[in-house]
N, C-alpha and C. Protein backbone atom coordinates (compact mmCIF):
# COMPACT_ATOMS: atom_id res chain seq x y z
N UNK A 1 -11.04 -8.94 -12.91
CA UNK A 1 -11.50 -8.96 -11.54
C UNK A 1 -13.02 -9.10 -11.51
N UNK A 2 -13.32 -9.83 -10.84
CA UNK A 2 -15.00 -10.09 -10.40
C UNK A 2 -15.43 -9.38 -9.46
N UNK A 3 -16.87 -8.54 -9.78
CA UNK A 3 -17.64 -7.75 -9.41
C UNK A 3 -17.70 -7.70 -8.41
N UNK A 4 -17.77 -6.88 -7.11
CA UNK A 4 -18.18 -7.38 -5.79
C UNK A 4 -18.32 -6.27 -4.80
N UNK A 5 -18.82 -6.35 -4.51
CA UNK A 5 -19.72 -5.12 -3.30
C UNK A 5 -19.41 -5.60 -1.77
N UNK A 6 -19.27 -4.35 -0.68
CA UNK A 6 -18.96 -4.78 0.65
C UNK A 6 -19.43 -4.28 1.82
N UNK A 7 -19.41 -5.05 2.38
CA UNK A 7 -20.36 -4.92 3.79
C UNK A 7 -19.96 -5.43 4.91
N UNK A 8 -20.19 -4.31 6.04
CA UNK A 8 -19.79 -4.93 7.49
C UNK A 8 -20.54 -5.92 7.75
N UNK A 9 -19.97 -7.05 8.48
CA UNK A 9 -20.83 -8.49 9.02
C UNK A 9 -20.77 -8.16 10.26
N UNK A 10 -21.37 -8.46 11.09
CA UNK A 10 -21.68 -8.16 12.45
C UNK A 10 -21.74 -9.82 13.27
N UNK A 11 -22.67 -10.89 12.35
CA UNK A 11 -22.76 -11.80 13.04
C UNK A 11 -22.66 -13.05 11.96
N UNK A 12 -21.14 -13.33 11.65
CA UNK A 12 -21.41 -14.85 10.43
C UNK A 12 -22.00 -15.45 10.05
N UNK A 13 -23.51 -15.89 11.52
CA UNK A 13 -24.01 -17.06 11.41
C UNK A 13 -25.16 -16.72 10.67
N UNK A 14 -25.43 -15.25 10.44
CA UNK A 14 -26.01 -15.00 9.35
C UNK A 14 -25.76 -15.08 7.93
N UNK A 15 -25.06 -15.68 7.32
CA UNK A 15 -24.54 -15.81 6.37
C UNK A 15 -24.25 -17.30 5.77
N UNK A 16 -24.14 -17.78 4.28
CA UNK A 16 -23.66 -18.94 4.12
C UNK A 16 -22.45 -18.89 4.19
N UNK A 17 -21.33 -19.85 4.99
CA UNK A 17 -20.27 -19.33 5.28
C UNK A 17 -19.58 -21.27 5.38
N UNK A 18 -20.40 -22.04 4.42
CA UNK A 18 -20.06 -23.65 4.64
C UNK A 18 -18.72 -23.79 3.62
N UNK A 19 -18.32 -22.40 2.67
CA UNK A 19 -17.49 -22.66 1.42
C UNK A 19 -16.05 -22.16 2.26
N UNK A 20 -16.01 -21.55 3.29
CA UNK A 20 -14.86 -21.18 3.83
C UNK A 20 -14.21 -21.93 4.78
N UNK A 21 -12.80 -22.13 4.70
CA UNK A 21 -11.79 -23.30 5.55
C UNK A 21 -12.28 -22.96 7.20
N UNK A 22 -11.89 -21.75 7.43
CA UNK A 22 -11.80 -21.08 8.50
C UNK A 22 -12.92 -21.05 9.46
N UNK A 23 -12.92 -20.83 10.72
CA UNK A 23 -13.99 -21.22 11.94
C UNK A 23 -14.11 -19.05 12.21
N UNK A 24 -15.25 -18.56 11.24
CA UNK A 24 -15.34 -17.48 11.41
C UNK A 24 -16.43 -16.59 12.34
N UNK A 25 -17.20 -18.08 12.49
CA UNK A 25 -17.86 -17.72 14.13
C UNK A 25 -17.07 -16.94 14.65
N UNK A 26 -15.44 -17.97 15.30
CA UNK A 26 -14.83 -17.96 16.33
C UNK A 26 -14.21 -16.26 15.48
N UNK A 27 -13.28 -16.40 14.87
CA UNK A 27 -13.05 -15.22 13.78
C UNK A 27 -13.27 -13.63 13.84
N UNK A 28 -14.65 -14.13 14.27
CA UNK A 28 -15.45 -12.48 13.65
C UNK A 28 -15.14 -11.77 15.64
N UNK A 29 -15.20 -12.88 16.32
CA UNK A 29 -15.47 -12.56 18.13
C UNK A 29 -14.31 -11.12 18.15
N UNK A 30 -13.10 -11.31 17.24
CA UNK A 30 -11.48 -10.72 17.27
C UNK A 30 -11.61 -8.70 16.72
N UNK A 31 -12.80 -8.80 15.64
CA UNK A 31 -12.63 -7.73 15.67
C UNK A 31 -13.53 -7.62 14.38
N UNK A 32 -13.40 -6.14 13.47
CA UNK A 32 -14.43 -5.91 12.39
C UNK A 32 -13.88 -6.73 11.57
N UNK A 33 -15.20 -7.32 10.78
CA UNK A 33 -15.27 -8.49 9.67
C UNK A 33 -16.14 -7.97 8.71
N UNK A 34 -15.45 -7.89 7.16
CA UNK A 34 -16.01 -6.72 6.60
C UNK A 34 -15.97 -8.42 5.28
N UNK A 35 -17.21 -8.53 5.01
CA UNK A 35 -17.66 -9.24 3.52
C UNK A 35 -17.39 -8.65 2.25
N UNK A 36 -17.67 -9.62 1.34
CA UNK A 36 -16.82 -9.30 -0.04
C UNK A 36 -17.79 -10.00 -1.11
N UNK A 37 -18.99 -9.61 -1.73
CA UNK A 37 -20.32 -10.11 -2.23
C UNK A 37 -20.48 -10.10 -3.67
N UNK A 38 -21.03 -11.14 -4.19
CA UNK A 38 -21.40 -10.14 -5.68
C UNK A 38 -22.55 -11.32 -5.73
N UNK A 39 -23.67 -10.06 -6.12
CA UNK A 39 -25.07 -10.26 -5.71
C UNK A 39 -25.42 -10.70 -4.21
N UNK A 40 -25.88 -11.96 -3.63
CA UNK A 40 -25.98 -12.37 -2.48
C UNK A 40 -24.81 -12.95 -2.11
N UNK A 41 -23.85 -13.40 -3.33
CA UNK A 41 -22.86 -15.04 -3.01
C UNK A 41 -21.95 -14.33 -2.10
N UNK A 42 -21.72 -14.55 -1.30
CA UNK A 42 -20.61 -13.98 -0.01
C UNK A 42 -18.89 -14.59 -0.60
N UNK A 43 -18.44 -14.06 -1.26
CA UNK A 43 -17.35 -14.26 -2.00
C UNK A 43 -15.92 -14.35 -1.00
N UNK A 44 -15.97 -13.85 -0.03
CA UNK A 44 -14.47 -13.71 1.07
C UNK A 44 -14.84 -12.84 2.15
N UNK A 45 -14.04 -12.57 3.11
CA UNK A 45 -13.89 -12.39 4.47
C UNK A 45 -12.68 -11.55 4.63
N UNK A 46 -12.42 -10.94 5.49
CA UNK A 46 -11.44 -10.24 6.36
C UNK A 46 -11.80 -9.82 7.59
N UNK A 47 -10.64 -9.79 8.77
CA UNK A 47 -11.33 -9.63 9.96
C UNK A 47 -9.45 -8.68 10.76
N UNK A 48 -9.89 -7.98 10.93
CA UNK A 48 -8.97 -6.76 11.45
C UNK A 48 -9.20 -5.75 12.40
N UNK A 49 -8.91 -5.62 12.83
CA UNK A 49 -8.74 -4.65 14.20
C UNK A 49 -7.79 -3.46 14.03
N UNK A 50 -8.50 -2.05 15.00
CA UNK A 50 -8.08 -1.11 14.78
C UNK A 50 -6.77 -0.96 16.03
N UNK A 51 -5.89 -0.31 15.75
CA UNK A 51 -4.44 -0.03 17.15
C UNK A 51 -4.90 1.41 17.39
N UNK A 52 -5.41 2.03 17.71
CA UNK A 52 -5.40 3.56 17.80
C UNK A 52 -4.27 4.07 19.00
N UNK A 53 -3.74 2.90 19.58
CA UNK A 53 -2.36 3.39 21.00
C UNK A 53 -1.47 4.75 19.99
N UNK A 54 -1.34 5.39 20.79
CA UNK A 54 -0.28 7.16 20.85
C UNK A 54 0.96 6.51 19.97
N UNK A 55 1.70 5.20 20.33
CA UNK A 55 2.93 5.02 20.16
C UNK A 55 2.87 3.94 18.62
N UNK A 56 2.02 3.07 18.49
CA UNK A 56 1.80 2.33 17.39
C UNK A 56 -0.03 2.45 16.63
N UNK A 57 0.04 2.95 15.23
CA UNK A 57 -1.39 3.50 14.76
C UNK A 57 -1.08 2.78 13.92
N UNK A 58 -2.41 1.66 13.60
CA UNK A 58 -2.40 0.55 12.59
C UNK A 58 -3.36 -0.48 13.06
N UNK A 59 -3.89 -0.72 11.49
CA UNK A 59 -4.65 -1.90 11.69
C UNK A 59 -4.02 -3.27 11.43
N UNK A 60 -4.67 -4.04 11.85
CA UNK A 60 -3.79 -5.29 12.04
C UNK A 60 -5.08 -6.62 11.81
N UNK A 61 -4.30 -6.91 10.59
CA UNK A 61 -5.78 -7.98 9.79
C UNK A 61 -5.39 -9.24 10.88
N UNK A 62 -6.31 -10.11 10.98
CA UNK A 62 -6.00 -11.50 11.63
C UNK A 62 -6.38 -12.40 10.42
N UNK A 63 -7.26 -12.02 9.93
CA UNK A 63 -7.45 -13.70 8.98
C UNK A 63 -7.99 -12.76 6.84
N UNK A 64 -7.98 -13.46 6.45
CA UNK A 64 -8.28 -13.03 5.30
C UNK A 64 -8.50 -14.56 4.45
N UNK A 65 -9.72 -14.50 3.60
CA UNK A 65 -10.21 -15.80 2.95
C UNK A 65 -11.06 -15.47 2.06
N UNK A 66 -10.96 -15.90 0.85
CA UNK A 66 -11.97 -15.93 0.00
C UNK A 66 -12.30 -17.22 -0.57
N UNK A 67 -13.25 -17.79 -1.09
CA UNK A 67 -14.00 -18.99 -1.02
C UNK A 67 -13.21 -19.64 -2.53
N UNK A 68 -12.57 -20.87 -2.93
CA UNK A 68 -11.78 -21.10 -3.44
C UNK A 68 -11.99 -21.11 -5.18
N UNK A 69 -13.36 -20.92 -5.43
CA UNK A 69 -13.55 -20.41 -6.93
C UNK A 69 -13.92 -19.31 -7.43
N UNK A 70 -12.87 -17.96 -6.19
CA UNK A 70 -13.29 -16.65 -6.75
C UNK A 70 -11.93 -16.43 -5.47
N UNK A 71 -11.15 -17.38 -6.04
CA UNK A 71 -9.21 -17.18 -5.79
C UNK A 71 -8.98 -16.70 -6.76
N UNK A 72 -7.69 -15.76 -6.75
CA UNK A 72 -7.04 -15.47 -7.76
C UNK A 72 -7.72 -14.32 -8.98
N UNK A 73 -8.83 -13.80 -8.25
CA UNK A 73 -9.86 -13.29 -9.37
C UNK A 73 -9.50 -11.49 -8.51
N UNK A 74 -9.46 -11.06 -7.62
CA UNK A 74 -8.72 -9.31 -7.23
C UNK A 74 -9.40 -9.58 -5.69
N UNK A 75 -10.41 -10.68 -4.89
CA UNK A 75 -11.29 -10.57 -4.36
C UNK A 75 -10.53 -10.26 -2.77
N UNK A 76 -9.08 -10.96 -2.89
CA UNK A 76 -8.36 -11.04 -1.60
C UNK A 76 -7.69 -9.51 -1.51
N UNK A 77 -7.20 -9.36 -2.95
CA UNK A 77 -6.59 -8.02 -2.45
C UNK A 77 -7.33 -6.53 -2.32
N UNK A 78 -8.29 -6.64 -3.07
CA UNK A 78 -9.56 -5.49 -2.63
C UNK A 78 -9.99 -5.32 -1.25
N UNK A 79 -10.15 -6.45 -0.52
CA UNK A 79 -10.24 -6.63 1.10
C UNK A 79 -8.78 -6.22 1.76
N UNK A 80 -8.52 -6.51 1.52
CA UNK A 80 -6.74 -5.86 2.17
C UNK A 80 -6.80 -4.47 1.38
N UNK A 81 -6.85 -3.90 0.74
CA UNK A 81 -7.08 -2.30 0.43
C UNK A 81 -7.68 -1.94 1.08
N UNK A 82 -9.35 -2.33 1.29
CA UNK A 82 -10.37 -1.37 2.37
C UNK A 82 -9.99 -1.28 3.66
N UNK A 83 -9.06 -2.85 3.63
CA UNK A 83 -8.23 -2.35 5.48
C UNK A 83 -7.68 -1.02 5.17
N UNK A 84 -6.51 -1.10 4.26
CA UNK A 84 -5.70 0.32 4.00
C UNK A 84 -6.22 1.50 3.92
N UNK A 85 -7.58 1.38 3.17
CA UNK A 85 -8.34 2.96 3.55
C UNK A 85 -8.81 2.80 5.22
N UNK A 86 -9.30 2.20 5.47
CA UNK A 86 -9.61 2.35 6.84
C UNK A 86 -8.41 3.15 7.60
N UNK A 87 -7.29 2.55 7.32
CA UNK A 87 -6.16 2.93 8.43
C UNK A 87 -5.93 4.06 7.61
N UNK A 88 -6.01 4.60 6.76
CA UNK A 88 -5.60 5.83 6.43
C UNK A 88 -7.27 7.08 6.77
N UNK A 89 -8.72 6.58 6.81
CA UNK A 89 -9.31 7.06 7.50
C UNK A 89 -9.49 7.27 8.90
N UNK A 90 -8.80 6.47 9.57
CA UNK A 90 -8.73 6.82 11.28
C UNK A 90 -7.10 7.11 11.21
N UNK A 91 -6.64 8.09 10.62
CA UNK A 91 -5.30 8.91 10.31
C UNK A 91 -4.29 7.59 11.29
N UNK A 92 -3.69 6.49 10.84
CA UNK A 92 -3.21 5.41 10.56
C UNK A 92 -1.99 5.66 9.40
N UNK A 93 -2.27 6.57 8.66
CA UNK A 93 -1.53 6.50 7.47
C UNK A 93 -1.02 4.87 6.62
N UNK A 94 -2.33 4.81 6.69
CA UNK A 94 -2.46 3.50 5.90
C UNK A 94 -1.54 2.14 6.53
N UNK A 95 -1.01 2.50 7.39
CA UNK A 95 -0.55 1.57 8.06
C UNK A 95 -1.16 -0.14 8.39
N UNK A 96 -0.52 -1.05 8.12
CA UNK A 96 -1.50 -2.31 8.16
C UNK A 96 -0.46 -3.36 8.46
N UNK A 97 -0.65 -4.30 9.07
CA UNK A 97 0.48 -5.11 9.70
C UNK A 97 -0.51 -6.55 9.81
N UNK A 98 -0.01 -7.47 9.67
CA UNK A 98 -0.83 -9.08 9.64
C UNK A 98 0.40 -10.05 9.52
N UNK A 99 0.49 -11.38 9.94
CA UNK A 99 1.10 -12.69 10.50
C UNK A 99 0.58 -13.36 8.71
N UNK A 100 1.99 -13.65 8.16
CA UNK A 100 1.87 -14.47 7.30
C UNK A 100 1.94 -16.12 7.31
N UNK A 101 1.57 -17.44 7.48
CA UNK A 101 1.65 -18.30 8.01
C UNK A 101 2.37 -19.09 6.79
N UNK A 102 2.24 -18.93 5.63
CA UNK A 102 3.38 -19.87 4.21
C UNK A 102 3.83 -18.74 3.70
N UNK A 103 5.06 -19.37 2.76
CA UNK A 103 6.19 -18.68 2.51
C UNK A 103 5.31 -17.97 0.84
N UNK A 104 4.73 -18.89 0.47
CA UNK A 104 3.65 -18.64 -0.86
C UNK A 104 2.85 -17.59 -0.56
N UNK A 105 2.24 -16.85 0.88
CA UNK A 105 1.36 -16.05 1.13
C UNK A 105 2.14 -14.76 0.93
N UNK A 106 3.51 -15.35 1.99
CA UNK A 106 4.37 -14.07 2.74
C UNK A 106 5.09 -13.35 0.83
N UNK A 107 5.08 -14.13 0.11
CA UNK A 107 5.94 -13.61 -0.93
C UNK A 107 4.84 -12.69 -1.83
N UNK A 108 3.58 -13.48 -1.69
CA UNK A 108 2.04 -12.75 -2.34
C UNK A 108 2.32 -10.82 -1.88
N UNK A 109 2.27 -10.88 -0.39
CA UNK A 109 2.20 -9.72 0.21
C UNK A 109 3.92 -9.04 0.13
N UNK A 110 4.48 -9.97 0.11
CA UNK A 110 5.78 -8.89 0.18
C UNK A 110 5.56 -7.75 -2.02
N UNK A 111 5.20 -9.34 -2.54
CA UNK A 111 4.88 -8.83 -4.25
C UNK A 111 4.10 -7.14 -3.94
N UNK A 112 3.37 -7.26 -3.38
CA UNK A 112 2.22 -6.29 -3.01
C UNK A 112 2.59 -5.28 -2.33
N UNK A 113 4.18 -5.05 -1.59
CA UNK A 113 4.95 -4.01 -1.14
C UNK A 113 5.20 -4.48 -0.07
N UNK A 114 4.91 -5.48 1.44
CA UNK A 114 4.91 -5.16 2.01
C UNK A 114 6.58 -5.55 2.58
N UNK A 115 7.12 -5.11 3.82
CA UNK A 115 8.02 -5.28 4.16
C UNK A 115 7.92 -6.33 5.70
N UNK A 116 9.09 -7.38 5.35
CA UNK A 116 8.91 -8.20 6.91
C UNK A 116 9.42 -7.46 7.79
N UNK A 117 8.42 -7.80 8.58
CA UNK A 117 8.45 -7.26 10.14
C UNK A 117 8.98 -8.00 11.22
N UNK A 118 9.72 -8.96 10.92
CA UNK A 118 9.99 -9.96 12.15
C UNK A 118 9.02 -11.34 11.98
N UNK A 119 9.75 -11.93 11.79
CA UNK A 119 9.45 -13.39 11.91
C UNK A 119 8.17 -13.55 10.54
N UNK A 120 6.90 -14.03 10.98
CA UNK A 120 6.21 -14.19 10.04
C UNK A 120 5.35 -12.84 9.96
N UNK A 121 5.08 -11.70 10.41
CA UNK A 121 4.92 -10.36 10.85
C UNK A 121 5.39 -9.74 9.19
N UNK A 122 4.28 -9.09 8.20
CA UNK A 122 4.55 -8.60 7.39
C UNK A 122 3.78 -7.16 7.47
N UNK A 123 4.42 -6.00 7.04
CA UNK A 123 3.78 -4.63 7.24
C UNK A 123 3.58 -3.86 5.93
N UNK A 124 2.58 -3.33 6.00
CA UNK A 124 2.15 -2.31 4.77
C UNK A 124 2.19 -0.80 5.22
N UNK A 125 3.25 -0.05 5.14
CA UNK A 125 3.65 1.21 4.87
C UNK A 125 2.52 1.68 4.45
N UNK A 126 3.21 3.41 4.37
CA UNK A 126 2.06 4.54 3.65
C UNK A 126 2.15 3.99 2.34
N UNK A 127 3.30 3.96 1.59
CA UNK A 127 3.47 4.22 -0.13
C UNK A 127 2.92 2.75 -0.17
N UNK A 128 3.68 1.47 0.38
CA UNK A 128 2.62 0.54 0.04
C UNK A 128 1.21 0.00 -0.06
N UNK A 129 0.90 0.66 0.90
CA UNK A 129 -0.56 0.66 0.92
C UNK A 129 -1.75 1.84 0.20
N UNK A 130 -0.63 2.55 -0.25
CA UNK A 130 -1.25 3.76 -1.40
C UNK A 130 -1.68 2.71 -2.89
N UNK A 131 -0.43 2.12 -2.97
CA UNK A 131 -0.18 1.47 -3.97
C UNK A 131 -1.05 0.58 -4.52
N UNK A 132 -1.21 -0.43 -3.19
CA UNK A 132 -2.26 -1.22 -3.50
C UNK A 132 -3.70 -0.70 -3.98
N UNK A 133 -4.24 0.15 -2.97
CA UNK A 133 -5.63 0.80 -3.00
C UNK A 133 -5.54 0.81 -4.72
N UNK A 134 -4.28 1.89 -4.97
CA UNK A 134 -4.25 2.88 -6.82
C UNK A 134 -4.58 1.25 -7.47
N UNK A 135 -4.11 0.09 -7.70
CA UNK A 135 -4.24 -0.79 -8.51
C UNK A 135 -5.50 -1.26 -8.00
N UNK A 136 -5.92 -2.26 -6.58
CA UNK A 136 -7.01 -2.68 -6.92
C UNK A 136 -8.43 -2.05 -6.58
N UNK A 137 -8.22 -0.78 -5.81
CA UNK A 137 -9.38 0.02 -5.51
C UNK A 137 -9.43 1.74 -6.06
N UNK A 138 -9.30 1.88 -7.29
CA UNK A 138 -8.75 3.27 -7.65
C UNK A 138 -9.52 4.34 -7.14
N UNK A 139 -10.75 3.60 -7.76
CA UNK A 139 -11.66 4.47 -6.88
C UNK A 139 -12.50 5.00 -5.78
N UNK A 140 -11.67 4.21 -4.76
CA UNK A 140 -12.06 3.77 -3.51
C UNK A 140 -12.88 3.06 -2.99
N UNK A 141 -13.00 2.83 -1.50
CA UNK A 141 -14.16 1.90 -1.52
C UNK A 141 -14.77 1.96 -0.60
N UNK A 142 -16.23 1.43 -0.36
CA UNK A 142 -17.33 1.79 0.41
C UNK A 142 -17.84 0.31 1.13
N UNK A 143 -17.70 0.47 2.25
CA UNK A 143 -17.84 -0.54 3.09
C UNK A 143 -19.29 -0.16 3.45
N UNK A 144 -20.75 -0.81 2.90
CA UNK A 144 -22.00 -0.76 3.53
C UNK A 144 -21.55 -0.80 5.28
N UNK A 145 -22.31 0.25 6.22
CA UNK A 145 -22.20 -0.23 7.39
C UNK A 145 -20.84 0.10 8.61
N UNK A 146 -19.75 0.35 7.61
CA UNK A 146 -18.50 0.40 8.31
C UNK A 146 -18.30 2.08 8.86
């Protein structure tokens, strides 16, 4: 896994952001967008929102991207863990729920515990999302800013 340090983004257009598919201007408008760095190079993205409603507690990622020659290296699933601590710091119980759009993604995340939720709707449980953190964030993680 490649090195990488993280930080709340507040505004994209501060950032070099020409290596990513995605329109994260528009992106970041949806909710917290937490970076994924090693040194300055802005390595990936996530952008998720908190549910704090009485009846459903969970965060709920909308987009997730990392820049395509630091794929496959821990960078996507370390960002999907700090969601999971998040939701288990605003007592969420790690709860995390996100829209899988290919069957190659949805099988990535089901590998990773999660269970379908309806249609393309995949969810990360307590134990799954324990799980993840224990493998790619053991020792937790620190969001500069968050």
């Amino acid at each position: 896994m490649v090195s990488a340090s993280y930080k709340r983004i507040q505004n994209t257009n501060d950032y070099d952001i020409k290596d990513f598919i995605f329109d994260w201007t528009e992106l970041s408008a949806i909710g917290i967008v937490i970076g994924a760095f090693n040194a300055d190079k802005l390595l990936g993205l996530i952008v998720f929102v908190r549910h704090p409603d009485k009846q459903y507690l969970f965060n709920e990622i909308f987009n997730v991207e990392v820049i395509n020659s630091y794929q496959s290296k821990g960078v996507g699933s370390r960002l999907l863990a700090l969601t999971m601590i998040d939701s288990e710091n605003y007592n969420f119980d790690g709860y995390v729920q996100l829209k899988s759009k290919t069957t190659d993604v949805q099988n990535f995340y089901l590998h990773l515990g999660a269970i379908n939720n309806g249609g393309q709707r995949m969810l990360f449980e307590t134990e799954a999302s324990a799980n993840v953190i224990d493998k790619y964030l053991p020792q937790g993680g620190y969001v500069n800013g968050l």
